[in-house]
C-alpha atoms as a PDB file:
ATOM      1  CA  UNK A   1     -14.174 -11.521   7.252  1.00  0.00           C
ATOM      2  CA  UNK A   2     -16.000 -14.195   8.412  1.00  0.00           C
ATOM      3  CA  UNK A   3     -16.649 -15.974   5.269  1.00  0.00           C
ATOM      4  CA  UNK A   4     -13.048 -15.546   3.550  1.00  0.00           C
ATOM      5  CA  UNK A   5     -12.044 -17.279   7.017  1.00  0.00           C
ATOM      6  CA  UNK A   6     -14.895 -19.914   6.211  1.00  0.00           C
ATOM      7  CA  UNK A   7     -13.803 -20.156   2.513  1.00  0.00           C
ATOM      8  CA  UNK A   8     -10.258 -20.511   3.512  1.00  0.00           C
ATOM      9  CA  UNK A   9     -11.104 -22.962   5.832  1.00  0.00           C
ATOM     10  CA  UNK A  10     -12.662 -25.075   3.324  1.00  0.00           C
ATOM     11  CA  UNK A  11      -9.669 -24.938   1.305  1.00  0.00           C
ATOM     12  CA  UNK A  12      -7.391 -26.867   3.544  1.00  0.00           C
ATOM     13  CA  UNK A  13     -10.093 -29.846   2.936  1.00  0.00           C
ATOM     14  CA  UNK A  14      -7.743 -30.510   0.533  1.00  0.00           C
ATOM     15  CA  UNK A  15      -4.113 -30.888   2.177  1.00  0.00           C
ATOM     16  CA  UNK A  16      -1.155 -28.818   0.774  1.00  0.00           C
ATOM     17  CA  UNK A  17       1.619 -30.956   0.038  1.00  0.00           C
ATOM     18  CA  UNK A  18       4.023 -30.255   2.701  1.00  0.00           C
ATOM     19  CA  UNK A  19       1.275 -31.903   4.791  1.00  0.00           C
ATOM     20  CA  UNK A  20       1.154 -34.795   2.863  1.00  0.00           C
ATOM     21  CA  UNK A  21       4.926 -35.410   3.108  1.00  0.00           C
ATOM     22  CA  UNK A  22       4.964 -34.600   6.463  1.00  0.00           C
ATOM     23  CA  UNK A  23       2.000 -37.338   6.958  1.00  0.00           C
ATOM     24  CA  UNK A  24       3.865 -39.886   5.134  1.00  0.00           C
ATOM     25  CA  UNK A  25       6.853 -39.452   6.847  1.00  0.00           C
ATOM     26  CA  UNK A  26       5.707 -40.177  10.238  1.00  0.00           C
ATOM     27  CA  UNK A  27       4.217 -43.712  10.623  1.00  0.00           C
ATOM     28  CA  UNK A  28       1.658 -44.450  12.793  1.00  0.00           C
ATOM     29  CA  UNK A  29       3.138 -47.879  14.291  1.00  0.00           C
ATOM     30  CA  UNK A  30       6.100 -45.893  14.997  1.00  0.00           C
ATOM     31  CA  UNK A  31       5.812 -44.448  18.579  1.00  0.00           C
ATOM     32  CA  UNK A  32       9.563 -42.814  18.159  1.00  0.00           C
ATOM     33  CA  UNK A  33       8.531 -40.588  15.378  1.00  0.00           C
ATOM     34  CA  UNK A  34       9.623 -37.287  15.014  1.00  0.00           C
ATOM     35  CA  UNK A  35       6.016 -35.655  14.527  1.00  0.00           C
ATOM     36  CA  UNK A  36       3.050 -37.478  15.518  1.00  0.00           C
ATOM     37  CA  UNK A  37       0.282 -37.041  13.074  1.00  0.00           C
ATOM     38  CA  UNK A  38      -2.448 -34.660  15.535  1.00  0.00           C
ATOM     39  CA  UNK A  39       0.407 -32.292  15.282  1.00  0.00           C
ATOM     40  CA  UNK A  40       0.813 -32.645  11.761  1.00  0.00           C
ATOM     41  CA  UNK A  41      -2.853 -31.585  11.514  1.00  0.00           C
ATOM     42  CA  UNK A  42      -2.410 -28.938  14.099  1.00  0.00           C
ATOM     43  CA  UNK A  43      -0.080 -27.016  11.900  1.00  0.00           C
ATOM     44  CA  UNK A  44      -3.033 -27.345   9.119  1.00  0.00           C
ATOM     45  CA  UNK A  45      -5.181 -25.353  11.409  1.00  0.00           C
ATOM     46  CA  UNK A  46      -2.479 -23.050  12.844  1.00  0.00           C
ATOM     47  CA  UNK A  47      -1.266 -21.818   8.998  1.00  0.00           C
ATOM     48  CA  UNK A  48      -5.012 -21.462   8.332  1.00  0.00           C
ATOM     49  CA  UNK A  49      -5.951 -19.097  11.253  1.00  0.00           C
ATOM     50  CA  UNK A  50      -2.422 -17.252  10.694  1.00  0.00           C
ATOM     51  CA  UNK A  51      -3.028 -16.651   7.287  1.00  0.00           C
ATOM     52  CA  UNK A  52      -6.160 -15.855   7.882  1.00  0.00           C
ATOM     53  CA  UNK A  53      -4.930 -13.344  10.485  1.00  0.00           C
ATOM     54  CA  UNK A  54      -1.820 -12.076   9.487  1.00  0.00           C
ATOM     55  CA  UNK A  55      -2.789 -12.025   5.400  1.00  0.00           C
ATOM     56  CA  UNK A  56      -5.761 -12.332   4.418  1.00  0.00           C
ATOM     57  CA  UNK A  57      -7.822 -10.243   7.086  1.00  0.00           C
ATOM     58  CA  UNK A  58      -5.031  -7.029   6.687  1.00  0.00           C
ATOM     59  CA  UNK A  59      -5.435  -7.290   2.842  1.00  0.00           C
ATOM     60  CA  UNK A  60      -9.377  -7.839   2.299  1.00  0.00           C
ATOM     61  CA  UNK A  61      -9.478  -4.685   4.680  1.00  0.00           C
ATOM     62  CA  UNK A  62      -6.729  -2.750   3.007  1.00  0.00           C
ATOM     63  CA  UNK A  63      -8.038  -3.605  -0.538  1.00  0.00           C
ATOM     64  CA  UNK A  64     -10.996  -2.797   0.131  1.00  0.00           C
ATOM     65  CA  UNK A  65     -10.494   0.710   1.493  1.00  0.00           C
ATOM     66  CA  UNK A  66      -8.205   1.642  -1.360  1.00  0.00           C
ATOM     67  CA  UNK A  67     -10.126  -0.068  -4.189  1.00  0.00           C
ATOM     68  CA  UNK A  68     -13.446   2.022  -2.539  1.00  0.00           C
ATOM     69  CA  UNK A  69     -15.613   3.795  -5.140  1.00  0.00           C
ATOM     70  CA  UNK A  70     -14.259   1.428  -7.907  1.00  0.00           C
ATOM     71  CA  UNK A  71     -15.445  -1.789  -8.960  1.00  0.00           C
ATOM     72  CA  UNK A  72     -15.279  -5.078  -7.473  1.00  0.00           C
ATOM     73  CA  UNK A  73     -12.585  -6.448  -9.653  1.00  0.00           C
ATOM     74  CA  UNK A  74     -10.610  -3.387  -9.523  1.00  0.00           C
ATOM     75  CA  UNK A  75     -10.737  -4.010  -5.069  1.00  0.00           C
ATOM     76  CA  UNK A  76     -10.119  -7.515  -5.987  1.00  0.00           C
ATOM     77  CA  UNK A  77      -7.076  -6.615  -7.923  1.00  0.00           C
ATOM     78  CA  UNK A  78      -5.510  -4.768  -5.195  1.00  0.00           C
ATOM     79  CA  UNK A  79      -6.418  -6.941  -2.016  1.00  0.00           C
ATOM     80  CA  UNK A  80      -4.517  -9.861  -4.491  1.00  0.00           C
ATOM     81  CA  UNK A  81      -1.498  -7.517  -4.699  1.00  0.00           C
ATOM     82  CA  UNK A  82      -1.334  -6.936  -0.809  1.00  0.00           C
ATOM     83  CA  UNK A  83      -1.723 -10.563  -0.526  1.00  0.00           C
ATOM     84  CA  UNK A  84       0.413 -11.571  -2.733  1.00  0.00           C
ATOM     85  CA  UNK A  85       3.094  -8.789  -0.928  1.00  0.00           C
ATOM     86  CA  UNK A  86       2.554 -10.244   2.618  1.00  0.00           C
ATOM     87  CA  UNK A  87       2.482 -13.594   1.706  1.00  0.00           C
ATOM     88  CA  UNK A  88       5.461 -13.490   0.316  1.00  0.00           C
ATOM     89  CA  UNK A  89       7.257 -11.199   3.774  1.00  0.00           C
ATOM     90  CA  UNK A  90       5.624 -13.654   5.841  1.00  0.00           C
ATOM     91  CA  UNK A  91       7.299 -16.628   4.482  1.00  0.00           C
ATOM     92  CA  UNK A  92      10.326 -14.808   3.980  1.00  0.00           C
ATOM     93  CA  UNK A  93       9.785 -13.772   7.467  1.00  0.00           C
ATOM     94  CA  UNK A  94       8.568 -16.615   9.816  1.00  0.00           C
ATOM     95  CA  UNK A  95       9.845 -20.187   7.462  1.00  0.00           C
ATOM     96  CA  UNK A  96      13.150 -18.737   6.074  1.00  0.00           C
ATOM     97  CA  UNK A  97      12.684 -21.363   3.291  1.00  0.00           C
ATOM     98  CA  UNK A  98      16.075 -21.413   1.450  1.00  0.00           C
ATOM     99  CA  UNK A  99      15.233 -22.898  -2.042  1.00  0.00           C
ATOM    100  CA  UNK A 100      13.762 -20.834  -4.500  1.00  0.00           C
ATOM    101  CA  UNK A 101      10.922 -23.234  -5.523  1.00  0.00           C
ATOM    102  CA  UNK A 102       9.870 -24.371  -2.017  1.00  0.00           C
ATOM    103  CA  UNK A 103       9.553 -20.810  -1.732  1.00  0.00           C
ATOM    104  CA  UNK A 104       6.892 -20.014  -4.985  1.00  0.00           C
ATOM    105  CA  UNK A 105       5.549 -23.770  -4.248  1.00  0.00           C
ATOM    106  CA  UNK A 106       4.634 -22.207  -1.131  1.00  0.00           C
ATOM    107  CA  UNK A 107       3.649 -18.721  -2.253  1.00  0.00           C
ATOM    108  CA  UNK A 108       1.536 -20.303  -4.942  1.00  0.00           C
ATOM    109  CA  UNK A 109      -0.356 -22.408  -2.481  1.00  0.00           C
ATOM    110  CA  UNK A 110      -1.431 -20.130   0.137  1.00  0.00           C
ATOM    111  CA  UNK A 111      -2.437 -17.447  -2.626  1.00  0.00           C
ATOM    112  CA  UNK A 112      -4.118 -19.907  -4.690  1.00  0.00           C
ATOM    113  CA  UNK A 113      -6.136 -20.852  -1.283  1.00  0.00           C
ATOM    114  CA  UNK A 114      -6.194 -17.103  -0.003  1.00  0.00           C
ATOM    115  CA  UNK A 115      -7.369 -15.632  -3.092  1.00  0.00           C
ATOM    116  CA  UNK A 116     -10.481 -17.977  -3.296  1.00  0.00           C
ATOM    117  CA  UNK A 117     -11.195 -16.559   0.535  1.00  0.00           C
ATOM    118  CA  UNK A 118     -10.586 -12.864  -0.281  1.00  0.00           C
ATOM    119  CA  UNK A 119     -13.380 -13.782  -3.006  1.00  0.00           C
ATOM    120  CA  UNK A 120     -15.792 -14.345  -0.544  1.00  0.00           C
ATOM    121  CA  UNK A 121     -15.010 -10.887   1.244  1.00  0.00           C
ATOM    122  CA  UNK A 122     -14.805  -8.461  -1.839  1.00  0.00           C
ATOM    123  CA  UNK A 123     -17.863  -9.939  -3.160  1.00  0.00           C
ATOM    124  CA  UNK A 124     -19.707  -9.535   0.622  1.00  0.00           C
ATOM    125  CA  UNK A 125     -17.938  -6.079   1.118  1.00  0.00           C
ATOM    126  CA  UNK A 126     -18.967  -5.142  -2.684  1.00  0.00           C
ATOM    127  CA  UNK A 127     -22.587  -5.955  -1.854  1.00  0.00           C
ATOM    128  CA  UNK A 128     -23.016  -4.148   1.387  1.00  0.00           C
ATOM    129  CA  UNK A 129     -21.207  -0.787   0.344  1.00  0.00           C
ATOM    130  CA  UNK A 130     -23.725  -0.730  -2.945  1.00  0.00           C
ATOM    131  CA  UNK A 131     -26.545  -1.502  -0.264  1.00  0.00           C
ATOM    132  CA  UNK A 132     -25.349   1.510   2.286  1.00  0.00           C
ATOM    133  CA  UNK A 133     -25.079   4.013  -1.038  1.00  0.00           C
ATOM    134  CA  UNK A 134     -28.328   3.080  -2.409  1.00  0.00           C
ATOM    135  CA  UNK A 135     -29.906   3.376   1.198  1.00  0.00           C
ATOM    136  CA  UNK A 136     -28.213   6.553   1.983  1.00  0.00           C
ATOM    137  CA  UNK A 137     -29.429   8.376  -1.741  1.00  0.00           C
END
């Protein structure tokens, strides 16, 4: 889990673009503005560790347990699915974004940066269980 949350991390090196519109929205020389820009970058970090927390953890787990016995792209395939599934509740859920493509722009984004972190953990996960069964024979 740790290294999906790693990977993920990484992935917000590059700034979605609600951040960037946010950013450039709120001057710096402007002491009135609505959001000043450490709180812009605090809700970077906070939709990384949710996602992390509330998607991506609940999935790799989930997919992995169902996808057991089969092969890695097979769990891959399935922790995607129950990514893709609670990405998409959780937005629905917590932003109550009204347009249609705000809502896949979103979507897209977080699974696009979620997907490269649940890499990571089906690859890791993968590895050990072939480790434990070879071990174990």
């Amino acid at each position: 889990m740790h290294v999906s949350g790693v990977i993920l991390l990484f992935t917000f090196l590059i700034p979605p673009a609600w951040a960037l519109d946010a950013y450039g929205a709120a001057p710096a020389d402007d002491p009135t503005a609505d959001v000043p820009h450490f709180m812009i970058l605090a809700a970077l970090l906070f939709a990384c560790v949710g996602f992390h927390l509330v998607v991506q953890i609940p999935s790799g787990l989930l997919g992995t347990w169902l996808g057991r016995n089969r092969g890695g792209l097979v769990t891959y395939a399935i922790a995607l699915v129950i990514a893709g599934t609670l990405t998409a509740l959780v937005l629905g859920a917590v932003l109550h974004v009204e347009s249609a493509r705000a809502f896949m722009g979103l979507w897209a984004d977080f699974m696009l940066r979620g997907s490269l972190g649940l890499v990571g953990y089906v690859v890791v996960s993968c590895v050990l269980l072939r480790q434990r069964r070879v071990r174990s024979v």
